[in-house]
PDB file of N, CA and C in Angstrom:
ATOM      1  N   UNK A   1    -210.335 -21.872  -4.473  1.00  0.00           N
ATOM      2  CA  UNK A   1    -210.943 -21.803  -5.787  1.00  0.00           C
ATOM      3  C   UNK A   1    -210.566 -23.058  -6.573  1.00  0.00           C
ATOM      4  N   UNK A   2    -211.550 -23.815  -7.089  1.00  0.00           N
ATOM      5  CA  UNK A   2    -211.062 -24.770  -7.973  1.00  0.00           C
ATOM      6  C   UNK A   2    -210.738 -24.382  -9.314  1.00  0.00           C
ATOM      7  N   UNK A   3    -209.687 -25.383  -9.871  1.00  0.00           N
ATOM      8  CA  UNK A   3    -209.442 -25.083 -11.179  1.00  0.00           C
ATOM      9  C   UNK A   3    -210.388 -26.074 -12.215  1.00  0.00           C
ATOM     10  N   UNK A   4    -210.496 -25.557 -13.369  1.00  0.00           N
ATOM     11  CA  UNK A   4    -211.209 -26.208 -14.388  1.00  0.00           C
ATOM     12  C   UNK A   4    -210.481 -26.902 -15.617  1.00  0.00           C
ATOM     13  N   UNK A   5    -209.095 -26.476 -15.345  1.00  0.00           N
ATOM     14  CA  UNK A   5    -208.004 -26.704 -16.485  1.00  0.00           C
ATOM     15  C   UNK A   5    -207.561 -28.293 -16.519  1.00  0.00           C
ATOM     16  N   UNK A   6    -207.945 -28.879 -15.741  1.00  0.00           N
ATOM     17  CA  UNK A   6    -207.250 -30.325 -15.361  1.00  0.00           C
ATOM     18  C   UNK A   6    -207.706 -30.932 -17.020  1.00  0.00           C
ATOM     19  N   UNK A   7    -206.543 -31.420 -17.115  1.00  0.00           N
ATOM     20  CA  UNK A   7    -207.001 -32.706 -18.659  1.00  0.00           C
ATOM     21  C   UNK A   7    -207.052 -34.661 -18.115  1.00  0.00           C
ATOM     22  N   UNK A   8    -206.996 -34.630 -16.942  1.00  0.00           N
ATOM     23  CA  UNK A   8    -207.073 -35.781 -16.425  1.00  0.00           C
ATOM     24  C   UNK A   8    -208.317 -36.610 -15.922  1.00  0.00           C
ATOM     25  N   UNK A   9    -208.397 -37.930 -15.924  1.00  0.00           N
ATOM     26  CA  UNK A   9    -209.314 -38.363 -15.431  1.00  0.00           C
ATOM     27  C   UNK A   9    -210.357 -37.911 -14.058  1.00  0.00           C
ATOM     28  N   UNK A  10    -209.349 -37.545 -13.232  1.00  0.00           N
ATOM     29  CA  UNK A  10    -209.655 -37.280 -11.624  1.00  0.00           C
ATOM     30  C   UNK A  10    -208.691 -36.211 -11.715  1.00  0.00           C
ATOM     31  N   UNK A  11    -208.825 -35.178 -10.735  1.00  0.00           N
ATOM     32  CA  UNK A  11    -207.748 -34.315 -10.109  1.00  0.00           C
ATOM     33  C   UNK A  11    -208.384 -34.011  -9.290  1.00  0.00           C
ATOM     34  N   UNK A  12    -207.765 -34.369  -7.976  1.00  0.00           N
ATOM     35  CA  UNK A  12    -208.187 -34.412  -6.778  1.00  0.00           C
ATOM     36  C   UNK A  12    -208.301 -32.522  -6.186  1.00  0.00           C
ATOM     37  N   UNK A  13    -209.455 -31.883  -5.525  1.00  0.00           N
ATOM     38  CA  UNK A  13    -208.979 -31.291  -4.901  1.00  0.00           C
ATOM     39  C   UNK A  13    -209.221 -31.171  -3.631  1.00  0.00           C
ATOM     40  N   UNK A  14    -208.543 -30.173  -2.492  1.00  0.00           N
ATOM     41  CA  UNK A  14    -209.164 -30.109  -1.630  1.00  0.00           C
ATOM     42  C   UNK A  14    -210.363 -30.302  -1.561  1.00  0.00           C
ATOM     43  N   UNK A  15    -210.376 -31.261  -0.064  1.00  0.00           N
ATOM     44  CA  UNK A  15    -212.163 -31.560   0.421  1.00  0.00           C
ATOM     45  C   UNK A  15    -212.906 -32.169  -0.207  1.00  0.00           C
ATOM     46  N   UNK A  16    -212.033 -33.140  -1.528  1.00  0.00           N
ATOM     47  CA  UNK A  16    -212.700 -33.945  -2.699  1.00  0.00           C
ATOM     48  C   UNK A  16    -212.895 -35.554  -1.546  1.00  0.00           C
ATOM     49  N   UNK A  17    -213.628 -35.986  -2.062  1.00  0.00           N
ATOM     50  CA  UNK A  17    -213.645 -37.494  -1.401  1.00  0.00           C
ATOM     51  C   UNK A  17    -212.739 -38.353  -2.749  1.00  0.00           C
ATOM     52  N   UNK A  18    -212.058 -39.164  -1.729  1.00  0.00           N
ATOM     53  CA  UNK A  18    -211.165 -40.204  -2.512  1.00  0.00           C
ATOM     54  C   UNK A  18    -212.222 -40.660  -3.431  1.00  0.00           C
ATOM     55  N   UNK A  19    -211.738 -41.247  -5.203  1.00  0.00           N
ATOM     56  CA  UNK A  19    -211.915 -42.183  -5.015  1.00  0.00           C
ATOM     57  C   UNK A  19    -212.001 -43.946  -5.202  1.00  0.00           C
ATOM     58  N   UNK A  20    -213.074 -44.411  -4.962  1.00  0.00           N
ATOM     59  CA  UNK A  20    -212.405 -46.261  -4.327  1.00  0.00           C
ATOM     60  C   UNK A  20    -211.728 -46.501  -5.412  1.00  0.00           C
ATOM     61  N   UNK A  21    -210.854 -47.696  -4.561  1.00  0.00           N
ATOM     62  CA  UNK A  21    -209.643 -48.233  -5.598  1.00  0.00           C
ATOM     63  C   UNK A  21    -209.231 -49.063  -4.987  1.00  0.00           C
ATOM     64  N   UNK A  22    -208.384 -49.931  -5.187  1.00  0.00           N
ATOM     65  CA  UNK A  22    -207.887 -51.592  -5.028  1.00  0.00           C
ATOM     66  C   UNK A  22    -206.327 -51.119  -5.140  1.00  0.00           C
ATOM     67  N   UNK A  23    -205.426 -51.539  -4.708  1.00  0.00           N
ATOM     68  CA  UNK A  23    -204.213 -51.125  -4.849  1.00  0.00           C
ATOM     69  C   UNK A  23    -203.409 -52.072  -3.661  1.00  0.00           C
ATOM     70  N   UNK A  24    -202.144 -52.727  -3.873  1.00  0.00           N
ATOM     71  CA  UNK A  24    -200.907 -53.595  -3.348  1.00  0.00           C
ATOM     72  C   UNK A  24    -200.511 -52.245  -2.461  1.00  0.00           C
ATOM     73  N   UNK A  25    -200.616 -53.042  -1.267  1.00  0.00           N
ATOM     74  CA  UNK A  25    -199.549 -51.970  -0.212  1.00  0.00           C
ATOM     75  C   UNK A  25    -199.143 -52.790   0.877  1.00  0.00           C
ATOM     76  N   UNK A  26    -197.679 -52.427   1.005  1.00  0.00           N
ATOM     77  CA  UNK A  26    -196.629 -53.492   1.735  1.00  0.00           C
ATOM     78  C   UNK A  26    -197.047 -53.151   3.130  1.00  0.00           C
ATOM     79  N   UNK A  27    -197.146 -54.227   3.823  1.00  0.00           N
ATOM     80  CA  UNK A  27    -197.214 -54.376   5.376  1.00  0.00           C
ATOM     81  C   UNK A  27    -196.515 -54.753   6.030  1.00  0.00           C
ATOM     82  N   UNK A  28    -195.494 -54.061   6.717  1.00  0.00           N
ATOM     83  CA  UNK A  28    -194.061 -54.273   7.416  1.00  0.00           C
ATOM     84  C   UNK A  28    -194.361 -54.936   8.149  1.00  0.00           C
ATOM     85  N   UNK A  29    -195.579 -55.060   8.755  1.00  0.00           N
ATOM     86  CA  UNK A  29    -195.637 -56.064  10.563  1.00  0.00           C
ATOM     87  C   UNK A  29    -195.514 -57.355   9.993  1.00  0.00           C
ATOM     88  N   UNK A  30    -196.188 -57.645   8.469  1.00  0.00           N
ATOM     89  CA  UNK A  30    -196.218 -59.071   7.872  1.00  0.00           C
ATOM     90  C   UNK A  30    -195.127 -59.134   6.927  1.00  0.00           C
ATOM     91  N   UNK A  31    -194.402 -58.599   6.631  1.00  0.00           N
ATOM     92  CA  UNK A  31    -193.475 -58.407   5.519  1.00  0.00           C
ATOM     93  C   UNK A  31    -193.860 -59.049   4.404  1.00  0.00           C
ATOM     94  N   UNK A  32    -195.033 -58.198   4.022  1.00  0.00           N
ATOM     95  CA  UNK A  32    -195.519 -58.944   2.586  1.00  0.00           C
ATOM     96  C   UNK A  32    -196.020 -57.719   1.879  1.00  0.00           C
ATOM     97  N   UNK A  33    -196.433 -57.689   0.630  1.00  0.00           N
ATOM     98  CA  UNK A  33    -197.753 -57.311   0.318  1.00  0.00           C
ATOM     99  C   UNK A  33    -199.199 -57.420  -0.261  1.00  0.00           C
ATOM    100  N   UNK A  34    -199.858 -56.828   0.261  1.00  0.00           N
ATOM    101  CA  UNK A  34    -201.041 -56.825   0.693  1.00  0.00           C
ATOM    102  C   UNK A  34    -202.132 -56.548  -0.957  1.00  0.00           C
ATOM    103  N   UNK A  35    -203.387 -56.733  -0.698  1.00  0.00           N
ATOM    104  CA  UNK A  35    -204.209 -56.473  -1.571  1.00  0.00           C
ATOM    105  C   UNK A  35    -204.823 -55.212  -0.416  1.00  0.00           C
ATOM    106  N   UNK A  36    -205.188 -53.837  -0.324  1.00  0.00           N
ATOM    107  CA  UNK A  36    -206.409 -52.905   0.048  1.00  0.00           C
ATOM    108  C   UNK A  36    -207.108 -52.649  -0.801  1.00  0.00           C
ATOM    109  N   UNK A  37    -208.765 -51.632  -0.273  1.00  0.00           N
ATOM    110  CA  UNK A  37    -209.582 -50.955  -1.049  1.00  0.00           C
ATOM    111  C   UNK A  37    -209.855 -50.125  -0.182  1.00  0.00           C
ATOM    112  N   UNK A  38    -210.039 -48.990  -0.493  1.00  0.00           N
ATOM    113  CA  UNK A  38    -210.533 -47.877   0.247  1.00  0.00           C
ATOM    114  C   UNK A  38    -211.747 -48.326   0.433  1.00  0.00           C
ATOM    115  N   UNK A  39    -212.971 -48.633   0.400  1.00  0.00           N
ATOM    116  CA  UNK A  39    -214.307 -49.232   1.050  1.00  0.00           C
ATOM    117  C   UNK A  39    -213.819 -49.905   2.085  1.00  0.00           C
ATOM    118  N   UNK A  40    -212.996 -50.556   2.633  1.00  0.00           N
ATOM    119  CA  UNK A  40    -212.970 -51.402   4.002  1.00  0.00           C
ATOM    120  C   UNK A  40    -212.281 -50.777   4.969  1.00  0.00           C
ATOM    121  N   UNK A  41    -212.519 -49.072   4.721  1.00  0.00           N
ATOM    122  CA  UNK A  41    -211.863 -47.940   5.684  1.00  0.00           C
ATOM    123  C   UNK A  41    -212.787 -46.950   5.844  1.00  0.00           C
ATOM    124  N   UNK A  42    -213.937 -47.133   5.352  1.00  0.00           N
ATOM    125  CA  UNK A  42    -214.907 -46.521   5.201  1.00  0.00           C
ATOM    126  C   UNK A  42    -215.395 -46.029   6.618  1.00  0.00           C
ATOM    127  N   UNK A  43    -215.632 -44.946   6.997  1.00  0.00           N
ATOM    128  CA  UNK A  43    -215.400 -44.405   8.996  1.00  0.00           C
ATOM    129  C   UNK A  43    -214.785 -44.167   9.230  1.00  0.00           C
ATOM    130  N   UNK A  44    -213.098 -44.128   8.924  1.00  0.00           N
ATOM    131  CA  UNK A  44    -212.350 -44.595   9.597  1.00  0.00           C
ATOM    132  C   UNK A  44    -211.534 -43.445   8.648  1.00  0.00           C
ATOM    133  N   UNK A  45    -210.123 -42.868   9.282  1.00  0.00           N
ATOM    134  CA  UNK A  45    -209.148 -41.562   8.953  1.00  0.00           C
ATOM    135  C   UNK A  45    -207.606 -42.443   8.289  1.00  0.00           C
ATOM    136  N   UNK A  46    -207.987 -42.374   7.038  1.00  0.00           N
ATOM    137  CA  UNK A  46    -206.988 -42.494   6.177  1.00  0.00           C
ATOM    138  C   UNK A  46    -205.868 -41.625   5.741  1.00  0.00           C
ATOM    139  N   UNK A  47    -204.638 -42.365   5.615  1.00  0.00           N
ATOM    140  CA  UNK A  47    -203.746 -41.148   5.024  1.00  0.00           C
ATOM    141  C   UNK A  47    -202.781 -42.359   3.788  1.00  0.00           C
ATOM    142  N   UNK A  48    -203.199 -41.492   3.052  1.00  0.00           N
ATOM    143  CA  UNK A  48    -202.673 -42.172   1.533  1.00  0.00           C
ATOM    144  C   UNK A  48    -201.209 -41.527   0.852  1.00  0.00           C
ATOM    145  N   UNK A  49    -200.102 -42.529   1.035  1.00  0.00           N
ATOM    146  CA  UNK A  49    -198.997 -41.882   1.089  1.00  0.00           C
ATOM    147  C   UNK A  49    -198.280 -42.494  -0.473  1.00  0.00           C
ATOM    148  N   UNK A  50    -197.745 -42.043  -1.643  1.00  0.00           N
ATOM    149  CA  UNK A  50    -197.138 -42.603  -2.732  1.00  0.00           C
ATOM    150  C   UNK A  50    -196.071 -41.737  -2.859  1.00  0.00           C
ATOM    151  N   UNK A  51    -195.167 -42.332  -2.962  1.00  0.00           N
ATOM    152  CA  UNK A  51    -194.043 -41.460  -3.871  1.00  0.00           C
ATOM    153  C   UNK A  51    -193.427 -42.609  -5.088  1.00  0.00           C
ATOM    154  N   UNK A  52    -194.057 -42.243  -6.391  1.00  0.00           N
ATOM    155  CA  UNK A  52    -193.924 -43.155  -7.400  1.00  0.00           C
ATOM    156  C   UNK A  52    -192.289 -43.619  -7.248  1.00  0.00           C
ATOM    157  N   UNK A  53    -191.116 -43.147  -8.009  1.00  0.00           N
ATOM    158  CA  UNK A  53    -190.351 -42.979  -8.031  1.00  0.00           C
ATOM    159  C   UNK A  53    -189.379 -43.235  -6.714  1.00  0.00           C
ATOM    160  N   UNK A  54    -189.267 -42.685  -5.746  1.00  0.00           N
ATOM    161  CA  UNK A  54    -188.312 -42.536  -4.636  1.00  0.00           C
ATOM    162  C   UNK A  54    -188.361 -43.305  -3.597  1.00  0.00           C
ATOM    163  N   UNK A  55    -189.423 -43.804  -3.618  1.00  0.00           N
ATOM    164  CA  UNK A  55    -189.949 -44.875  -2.224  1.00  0.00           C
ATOM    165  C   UNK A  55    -189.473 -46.376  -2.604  1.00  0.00           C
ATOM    166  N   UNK A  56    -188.368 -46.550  -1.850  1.00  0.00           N
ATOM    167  CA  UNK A  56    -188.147 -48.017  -2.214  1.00  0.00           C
ATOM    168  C   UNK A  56    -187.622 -49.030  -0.830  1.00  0.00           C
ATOM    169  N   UNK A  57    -187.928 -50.313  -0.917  1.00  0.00           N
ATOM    170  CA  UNK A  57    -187.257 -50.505   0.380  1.00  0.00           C
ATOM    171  C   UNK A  57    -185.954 -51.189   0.111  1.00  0.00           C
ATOM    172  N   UNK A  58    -185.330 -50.117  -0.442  1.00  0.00           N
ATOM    173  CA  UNK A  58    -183.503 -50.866  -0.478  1.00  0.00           C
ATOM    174  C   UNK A  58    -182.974 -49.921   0.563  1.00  0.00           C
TER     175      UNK A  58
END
């Protein structure tokens, strides 16, 4: 059942399609980071991982 209560821009729910966005994500094989967009994955099985706060590489 979806909810209707959200006060946010987006709230994702189940079976929602992402969506596109531009976003820095570090690439260990290059030890850099990167510019992505979800359009240049388009076909293809994504898994979109954030943890604001806790994810750090120290």
């Amino acid at each position: 059942m979806r909810s209707e209560e959200c006060s946010l821009p987006f709230c994702a729910q189940t079976n929602d399609p992402a969506p596109l966005f531009v976003a820095e994500a570090y690439d260990n094989a290059q030890k850099k980071i990167n510019i992505v967009n979800l359009e240049s994955f388009r076909g293809k099985w994504v898994i979109l991982f954030f943890y604001s706060s806790d994810f750090t590489f120290v």
